[in-house]
C-alpha atoms as a PDB file:
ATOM      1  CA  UNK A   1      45.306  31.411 -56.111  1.00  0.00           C
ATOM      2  CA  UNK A   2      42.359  29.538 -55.967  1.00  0.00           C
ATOM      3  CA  UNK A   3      39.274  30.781 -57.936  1.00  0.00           C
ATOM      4  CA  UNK A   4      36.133  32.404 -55.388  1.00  0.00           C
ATOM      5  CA  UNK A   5      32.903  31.013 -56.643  1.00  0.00           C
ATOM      6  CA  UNK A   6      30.551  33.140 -57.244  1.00  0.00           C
ATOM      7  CA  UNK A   7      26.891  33.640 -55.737  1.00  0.00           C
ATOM      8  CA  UNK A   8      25.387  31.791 -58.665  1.00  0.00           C
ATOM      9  CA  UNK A   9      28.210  29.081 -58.692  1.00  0.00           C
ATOM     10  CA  UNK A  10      27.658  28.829 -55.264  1.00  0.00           C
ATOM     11  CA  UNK A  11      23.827  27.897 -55.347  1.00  0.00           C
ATOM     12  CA  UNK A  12      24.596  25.424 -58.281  1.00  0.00           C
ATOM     13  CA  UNK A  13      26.882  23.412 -55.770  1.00  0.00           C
ATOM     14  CA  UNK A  14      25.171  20.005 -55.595  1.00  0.00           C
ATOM     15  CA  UNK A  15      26.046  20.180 -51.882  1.00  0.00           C
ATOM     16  CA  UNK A  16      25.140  23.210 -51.464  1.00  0.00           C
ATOM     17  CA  UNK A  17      22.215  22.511 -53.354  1.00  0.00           C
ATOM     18  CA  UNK A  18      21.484  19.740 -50.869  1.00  0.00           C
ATOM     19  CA  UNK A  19      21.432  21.188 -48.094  1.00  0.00           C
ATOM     20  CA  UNK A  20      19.236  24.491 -48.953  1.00  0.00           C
ATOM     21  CA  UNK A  21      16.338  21.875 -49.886  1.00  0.00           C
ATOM     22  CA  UNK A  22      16.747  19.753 -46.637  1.00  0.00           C
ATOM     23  CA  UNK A  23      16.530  23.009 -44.537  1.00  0.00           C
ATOM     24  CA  UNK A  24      13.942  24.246 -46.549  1.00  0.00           C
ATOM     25  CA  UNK A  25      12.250  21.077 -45.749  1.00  0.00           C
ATOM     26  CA  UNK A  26      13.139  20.989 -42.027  1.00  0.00           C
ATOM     27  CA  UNK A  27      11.308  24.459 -41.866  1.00  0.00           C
ATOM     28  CA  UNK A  28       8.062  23.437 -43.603  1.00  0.00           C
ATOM     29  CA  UNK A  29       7.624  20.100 -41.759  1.00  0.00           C
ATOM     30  CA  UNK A  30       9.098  20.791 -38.490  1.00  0.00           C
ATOM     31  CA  UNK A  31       5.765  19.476 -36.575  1.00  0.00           C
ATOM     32  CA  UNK A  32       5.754  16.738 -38.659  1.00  0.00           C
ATOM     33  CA  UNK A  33       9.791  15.712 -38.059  1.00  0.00           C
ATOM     34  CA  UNK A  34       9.068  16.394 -34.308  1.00  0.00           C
ATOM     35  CA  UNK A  35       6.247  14.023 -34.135  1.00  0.00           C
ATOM     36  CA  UNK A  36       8.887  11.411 -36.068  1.00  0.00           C
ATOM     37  CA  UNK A  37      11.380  11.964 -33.855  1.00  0.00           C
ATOM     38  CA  UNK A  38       8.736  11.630 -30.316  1.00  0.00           C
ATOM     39  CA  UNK A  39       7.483   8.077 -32.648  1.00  0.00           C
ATOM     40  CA  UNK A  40      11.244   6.366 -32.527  1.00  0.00           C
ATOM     41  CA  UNK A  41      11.748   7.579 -29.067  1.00  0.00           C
ATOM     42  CA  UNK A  42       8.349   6.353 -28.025  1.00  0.00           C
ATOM     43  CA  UNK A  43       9.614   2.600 -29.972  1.00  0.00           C
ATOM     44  CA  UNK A  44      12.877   2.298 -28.722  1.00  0.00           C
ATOM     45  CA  UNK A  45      11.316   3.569 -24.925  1.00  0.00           C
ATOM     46  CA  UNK A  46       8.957   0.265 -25.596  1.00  0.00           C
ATOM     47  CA  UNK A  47      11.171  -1.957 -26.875  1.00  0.00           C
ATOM     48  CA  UNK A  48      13.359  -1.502 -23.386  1.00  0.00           C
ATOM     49  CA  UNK A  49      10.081  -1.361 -21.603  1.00  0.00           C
ATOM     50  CA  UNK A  50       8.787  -4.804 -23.488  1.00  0.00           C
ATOM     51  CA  UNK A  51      12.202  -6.742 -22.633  1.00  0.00           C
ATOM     52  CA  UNK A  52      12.244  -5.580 -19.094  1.00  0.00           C
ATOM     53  CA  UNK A  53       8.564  -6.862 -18.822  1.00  0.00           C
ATOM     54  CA  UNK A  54       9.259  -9.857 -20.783  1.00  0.00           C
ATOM     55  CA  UNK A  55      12.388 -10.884 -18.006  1.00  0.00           C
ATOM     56  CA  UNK A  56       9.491  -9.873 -15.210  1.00  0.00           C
ATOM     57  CA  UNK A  57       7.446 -12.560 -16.687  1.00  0.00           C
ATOM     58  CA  UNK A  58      10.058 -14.949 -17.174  1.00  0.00           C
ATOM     59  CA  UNK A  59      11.261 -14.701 -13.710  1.00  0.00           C
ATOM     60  CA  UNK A  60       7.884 -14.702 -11.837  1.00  0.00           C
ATOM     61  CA  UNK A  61       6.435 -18.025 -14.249  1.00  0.00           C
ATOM     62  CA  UNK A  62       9.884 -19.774 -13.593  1.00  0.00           C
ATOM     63  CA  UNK A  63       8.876 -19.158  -9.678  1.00  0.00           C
ATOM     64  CA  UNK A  64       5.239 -20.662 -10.076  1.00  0.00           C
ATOM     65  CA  UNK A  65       6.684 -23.768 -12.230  1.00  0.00           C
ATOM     66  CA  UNK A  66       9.009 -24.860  -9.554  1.00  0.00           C
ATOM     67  CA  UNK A  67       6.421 -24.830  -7.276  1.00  0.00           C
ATOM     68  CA  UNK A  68       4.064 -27.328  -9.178  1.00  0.00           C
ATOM     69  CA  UNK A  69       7.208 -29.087 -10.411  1.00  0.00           C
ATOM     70  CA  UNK A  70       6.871 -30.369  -6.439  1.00  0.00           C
ATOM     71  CA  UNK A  71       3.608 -31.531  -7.010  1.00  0.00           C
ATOM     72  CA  UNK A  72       4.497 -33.395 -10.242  1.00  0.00           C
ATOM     73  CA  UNK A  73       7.924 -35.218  -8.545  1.00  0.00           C
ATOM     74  CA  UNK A  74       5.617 -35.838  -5.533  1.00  0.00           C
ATOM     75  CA  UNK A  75       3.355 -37.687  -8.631  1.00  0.00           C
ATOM     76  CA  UNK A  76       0.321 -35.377  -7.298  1.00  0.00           C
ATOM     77  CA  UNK A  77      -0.625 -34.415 -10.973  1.00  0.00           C
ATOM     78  CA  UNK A  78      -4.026 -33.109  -9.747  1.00  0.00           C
ATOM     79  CA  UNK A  79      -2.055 -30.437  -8.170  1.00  0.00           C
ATOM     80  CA  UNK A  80       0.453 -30.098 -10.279  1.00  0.00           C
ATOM     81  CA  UNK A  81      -2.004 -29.634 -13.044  1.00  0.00           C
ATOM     82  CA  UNK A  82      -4.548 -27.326 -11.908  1.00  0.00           C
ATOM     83  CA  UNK A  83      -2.870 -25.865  -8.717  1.00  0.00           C
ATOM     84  CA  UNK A  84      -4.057 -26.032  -4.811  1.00  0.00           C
ATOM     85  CA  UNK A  85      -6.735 -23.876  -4.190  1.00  0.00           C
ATOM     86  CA  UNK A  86      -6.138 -24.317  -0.131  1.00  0.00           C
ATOM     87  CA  UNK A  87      -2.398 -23.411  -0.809  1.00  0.00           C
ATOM     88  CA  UNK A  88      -3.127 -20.819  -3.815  1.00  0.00           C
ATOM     89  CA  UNK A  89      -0.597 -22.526  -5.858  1.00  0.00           C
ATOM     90  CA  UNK A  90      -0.386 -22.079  -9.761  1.00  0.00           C
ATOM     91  CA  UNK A  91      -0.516 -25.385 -11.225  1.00  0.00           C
ATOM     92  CA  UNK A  92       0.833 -25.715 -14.842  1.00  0.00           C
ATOM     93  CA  UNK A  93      -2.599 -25.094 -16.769  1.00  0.00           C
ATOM     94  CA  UNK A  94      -2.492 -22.018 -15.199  1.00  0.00           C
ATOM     95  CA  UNK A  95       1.170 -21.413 -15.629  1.00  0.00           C
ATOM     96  CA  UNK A  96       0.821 -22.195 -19.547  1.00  0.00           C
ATOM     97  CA  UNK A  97      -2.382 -20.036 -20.508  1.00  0.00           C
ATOM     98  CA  UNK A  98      -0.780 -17.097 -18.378  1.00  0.00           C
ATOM     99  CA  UNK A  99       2.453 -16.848 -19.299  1.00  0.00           C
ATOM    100  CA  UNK A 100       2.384 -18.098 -22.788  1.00  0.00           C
ATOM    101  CA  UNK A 101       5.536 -16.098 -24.084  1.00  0.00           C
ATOM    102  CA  UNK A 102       7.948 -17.645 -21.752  1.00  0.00           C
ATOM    103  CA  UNK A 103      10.116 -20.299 -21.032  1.00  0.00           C
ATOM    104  CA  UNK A 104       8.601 -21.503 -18.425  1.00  0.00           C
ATOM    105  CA  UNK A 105       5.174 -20.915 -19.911  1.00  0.00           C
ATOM    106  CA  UNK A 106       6.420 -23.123 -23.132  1.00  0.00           C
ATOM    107  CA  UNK A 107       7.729 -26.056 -20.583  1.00  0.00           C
ATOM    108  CA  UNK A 108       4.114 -25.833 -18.669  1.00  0.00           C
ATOM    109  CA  UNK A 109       2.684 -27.103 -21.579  1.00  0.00           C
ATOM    110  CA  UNK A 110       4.478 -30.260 -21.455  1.00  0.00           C
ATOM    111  CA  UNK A 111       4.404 -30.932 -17.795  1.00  0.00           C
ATOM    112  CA  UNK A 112       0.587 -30.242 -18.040  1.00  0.00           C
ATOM    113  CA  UNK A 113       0.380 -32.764 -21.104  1.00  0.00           C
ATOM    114  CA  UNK A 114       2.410 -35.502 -19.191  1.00  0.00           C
ATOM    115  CA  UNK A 115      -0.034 -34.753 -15.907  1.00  0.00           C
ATOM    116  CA  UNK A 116      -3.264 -35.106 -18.266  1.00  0.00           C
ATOM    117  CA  UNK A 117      -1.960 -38.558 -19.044  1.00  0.00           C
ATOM    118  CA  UNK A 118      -0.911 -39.202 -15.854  1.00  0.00           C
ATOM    119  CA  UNK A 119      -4.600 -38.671 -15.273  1.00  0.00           C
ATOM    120  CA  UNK A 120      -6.349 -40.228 -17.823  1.00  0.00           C
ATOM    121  CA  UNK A 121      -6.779 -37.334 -20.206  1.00  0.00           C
ATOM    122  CA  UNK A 122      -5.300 -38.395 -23.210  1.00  0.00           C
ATOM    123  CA  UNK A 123      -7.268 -35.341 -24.849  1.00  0.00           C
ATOM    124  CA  UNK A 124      -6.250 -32.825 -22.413  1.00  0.00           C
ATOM    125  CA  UNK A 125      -2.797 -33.981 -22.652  1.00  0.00           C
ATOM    126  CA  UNK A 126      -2.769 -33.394 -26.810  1.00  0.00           C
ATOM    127  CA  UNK A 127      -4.324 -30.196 -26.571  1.00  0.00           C
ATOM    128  CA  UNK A 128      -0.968 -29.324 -24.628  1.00  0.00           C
ATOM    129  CA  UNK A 129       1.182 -31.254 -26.754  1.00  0.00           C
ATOM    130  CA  UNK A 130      -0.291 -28.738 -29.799  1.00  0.00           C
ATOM    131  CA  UNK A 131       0.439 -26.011 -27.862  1.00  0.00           C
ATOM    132  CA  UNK A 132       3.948 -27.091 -27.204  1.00  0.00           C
ATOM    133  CA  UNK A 133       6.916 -25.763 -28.789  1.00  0.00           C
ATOM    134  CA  UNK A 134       9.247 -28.799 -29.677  1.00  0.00           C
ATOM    135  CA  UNK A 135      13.418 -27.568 -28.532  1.00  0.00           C
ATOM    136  CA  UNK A 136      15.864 -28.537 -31.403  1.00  0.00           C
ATOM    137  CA  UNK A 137      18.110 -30.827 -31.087  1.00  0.00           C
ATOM    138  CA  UNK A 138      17.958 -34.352 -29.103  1.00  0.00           C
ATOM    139  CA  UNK A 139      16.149 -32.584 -26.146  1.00  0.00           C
ATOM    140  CA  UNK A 140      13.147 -32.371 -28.713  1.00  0.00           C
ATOM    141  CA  UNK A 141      13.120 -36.578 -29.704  1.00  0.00           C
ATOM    142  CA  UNK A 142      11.503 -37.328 -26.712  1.00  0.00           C
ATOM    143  CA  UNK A 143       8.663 -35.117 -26.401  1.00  0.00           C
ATOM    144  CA  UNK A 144       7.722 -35.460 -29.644  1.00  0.00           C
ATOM    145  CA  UNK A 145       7.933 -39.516 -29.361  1.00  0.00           C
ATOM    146  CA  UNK A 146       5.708 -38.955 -26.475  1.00  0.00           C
ATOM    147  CA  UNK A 147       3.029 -36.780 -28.528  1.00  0.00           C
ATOM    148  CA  UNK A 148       3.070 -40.243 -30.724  1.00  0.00           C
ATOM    149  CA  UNK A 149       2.784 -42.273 -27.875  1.00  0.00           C
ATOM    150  CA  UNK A 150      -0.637 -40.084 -27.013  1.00  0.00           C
ATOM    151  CA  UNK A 151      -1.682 -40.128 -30.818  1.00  0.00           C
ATOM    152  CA  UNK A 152      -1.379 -43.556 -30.890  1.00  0.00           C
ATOM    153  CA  UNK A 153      -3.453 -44.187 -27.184  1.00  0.00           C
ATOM    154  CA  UNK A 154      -5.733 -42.020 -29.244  1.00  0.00           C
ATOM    155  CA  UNK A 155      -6.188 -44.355 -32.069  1.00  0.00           C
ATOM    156  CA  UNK A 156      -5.078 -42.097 -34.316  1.00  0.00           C
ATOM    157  CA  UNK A 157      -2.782 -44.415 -35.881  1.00  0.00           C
ATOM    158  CA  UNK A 158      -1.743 -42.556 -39.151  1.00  0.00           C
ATOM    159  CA  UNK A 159      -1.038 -38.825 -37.087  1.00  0.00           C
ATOM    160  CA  UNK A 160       1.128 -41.061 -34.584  1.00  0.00           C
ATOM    161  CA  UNK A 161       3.397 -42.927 -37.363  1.00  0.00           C
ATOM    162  CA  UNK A 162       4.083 -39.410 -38.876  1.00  0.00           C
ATOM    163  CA  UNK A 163       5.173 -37.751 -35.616  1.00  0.00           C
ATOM    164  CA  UNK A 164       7.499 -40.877 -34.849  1.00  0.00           C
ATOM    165  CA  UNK A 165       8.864 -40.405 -38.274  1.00  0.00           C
ATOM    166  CA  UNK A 166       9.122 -36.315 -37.132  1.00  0.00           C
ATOM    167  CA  UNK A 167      11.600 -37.890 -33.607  1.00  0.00           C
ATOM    168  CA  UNK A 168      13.161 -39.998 -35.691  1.00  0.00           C
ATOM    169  CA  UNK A 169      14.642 -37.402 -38.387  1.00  0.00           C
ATOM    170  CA  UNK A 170      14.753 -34.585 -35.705  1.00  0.00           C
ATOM    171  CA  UNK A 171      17.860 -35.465 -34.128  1.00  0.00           C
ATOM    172  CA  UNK A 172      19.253 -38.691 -36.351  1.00  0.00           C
ATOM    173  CA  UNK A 173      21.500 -41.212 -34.041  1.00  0.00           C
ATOM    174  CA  UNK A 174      21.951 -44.535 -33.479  1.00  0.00           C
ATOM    175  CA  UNK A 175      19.884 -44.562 -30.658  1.00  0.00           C
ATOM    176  CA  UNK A 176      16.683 -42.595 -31.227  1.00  0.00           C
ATOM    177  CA  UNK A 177      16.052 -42.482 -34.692  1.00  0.00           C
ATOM    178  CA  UNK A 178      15.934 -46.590 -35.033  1.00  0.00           C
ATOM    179  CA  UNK A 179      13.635 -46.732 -32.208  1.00  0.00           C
ATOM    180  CA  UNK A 180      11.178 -43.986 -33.246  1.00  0.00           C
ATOM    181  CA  UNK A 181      11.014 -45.667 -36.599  1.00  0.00           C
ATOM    182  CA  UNK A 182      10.020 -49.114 -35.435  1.00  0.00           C
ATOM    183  CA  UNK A 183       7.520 -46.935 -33.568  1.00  0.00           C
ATOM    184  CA  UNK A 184       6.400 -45.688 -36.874  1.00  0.00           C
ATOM    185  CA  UNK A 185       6.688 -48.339 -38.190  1.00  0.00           C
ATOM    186  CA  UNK A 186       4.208 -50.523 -36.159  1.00  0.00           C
ATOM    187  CA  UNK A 187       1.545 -47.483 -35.997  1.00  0.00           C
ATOM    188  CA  UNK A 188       1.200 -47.707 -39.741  1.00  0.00           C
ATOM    189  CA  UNK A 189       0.500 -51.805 -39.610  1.00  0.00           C
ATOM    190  CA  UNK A 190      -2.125 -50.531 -37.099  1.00  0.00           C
ATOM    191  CA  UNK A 191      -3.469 -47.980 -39.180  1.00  0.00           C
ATOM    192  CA  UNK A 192      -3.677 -50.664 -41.955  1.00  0.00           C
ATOM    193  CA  UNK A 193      -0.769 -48.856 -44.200  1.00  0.00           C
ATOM    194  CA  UNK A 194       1.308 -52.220 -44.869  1.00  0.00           C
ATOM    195  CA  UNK A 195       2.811 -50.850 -47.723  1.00  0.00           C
ATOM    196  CA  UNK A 196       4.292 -47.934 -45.094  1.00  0.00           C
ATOM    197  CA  UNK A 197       4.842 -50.159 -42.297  1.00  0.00           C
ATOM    198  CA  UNK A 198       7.000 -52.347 -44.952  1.00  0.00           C
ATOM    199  CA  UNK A 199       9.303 -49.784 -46.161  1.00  0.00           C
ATOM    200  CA  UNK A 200       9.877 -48.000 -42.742  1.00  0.00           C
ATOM    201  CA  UNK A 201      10.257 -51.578 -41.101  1.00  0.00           C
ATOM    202  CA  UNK A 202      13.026 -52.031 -44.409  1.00  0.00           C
ATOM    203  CA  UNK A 203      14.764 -48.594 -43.628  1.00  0.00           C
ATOM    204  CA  UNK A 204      15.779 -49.647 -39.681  1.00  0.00           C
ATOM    205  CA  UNK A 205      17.353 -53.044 -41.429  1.00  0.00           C
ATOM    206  CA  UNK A 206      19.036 -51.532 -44.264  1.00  0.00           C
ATOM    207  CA  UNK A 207      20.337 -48.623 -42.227  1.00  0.00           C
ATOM    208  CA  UNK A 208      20.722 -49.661 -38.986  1.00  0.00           C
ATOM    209  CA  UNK A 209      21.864 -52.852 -38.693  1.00  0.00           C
ATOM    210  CA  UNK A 210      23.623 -52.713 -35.694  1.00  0.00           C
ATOM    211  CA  UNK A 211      20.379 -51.647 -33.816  1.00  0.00           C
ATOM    212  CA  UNK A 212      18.216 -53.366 -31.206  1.00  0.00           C
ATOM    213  CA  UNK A 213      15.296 -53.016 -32.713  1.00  0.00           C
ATOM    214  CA  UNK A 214      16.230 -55.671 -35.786  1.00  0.00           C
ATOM    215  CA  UNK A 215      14.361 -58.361 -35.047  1.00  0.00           C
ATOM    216  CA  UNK A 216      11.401 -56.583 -33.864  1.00  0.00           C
ATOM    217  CA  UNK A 217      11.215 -55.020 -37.468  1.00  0.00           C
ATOM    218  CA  UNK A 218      11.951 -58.493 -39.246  1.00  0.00           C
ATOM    219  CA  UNK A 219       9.023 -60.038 -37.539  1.00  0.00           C
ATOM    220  CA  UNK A 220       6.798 -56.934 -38.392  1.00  0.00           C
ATOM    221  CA  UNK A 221       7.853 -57.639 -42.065  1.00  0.00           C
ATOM    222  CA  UNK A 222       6.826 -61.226 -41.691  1.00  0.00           C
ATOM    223  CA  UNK A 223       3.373 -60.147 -40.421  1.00  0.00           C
ATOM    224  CA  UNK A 224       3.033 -57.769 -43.564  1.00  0.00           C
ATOM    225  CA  UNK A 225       4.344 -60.561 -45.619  1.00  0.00           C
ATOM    226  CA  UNK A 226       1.545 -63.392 -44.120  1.00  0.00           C
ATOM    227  CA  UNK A 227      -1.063 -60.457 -44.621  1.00  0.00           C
ATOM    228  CA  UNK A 228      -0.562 -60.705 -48.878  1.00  0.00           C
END
C-alpha cells in the first residue's frame, strides 16, 4: 500500500509548491494579467489587421501602376511620371511616395527614374534610383547598371565605376558581369583612377577571355599605358 502524504508533505511538494505561488499570484495581479492578456489580443488583432491592409495597398497601387505603365509604353513619360490631371490618373511619383511599402510602390521608383531620364532629369531620376530597392538575382544587374549609367551622365565618375562593379558581382555570368566591368572600368579612366581602370580592365582579360568586351579592354589598357 502506498504511503498517504501528509498535510505538511503535501505543501513541500515542489509541484504542489508551484502551483500555490502561481495562484497566489494570479489572485494578486489579476488586473494586471487581464490587461496582458487584452495587450496580445490587441497585437495579434493588428498584426491580421496590418496584413489585410498591407494586401489593400498592394492591390489598389498595383491598379494605379498599370495605368501609368500605359503612359510609359505609349513613351508619354510626362504622364507617366506625374499623372493626368484631366484624366485623374496616378502617375508613378505619386504611386512611389504613396505607397512606399509595396511592390508596386518599390517598382514606381524605377519607372519614375527611367521617365526622369527620359525627360532630361538626370537628378530626378537618381533621387529614385536611391529610393529604389535593387531585386536579387539577375533581375537586379540591370537596374543597377542603369543607376551607373545616370552616375556617370552625372559626372560622377568614381560613384558610377563602383555601382558597375556592384552589377557586375551581383549576379556573376558570362554575360553581365564582363560587360559591367568594362563599364567600370572606363568610368575610372574618366575619373582619372588609371591605376583602377588598369586592374579592372586586367580582370575582364584574365577572367573572361572568351568575352566580347576583350578588345575594348586591351585598348583601354593601351590608353593607360600611353598615359605613363
Amino acid at each position: 500500500m502506498s504511503k498517504r502524504l501528509s498535510k505538511e508533505e503535501l505543501e513541500s511538494d515542489p509541484l504542489i509548491e508551484n502551483y500555490n505561488r502561481a495562484a497566489a499570484y494570479v489572485t494578486e495581479n489579476k488586473s494586471f494579467i487581464t490587461t496582458v492578456a487584452i495587450a496580445v489580443v490587441l497585437v495579434i488583432g493588428g498584426i491580421i489587421g496590418y496584413n489585410y491592409y498591407s494586401s489593400a495597398q498592394e492591390q489598389e497601387a498595383q491598379q494605379l501602376l498599370s495605368v501609368a505603365e500605359n503612359y510609359y509604353n505609349q513613351a508619354d513619360y510626362e504622364n507617366a511620371l506625374y499623372g493626368d490631371e484631366f484624366e485623374l490618373t496616378y502617375g508613378f511619383d505619386q504611386i512611389a511616395e504613396e505607397f512606399p511599402r509595396t511592390n508596386a510602390g518599390n517598382i514606381a521608383n524605377f519607372y519614375a527614374a527611367v521617365s526622369s531620364y527620359e525627360l532630361g532629369d538626370i537628378e530626378n531620376a537618381l533621387m529614385f534610383m536611391e529610393e529604389f530597392d535593387v531585386p536579387k538575382g539577375i533581375l537586379g544587374v540591370g537596374p543597377l547598371s542603369f543607376h551607373g549609367k545616370l552616375l556617370m551622365a552625372n559626372e560622377s565618375f568614381d560613384a558610377a565605376a563602383e555601382k558597375f562593379v556592384q552589377a557586375a558581382n551581383w549576379n556573376e555570368n558570362s554575360v553581365t558581369t564582363p560587360s559591367n566591368l568594362l563599364e567600370a572600368a572606363q568610368a575610372y579612366y574618366q575619373a582619372g583612377n588609371y591605376d583602377k581602370a588598369d586592374e579592372v580592365a586586367t580582370q575582364i582579360i584574365e577572367e573572361y577571355p572568351q568575352s566580347g568586351q576583350i578588345a575594348e579592354s586591351e585598348r583601354l589598357k593601351g590608353m593607360i599605358a600611353a598615359t605613363s
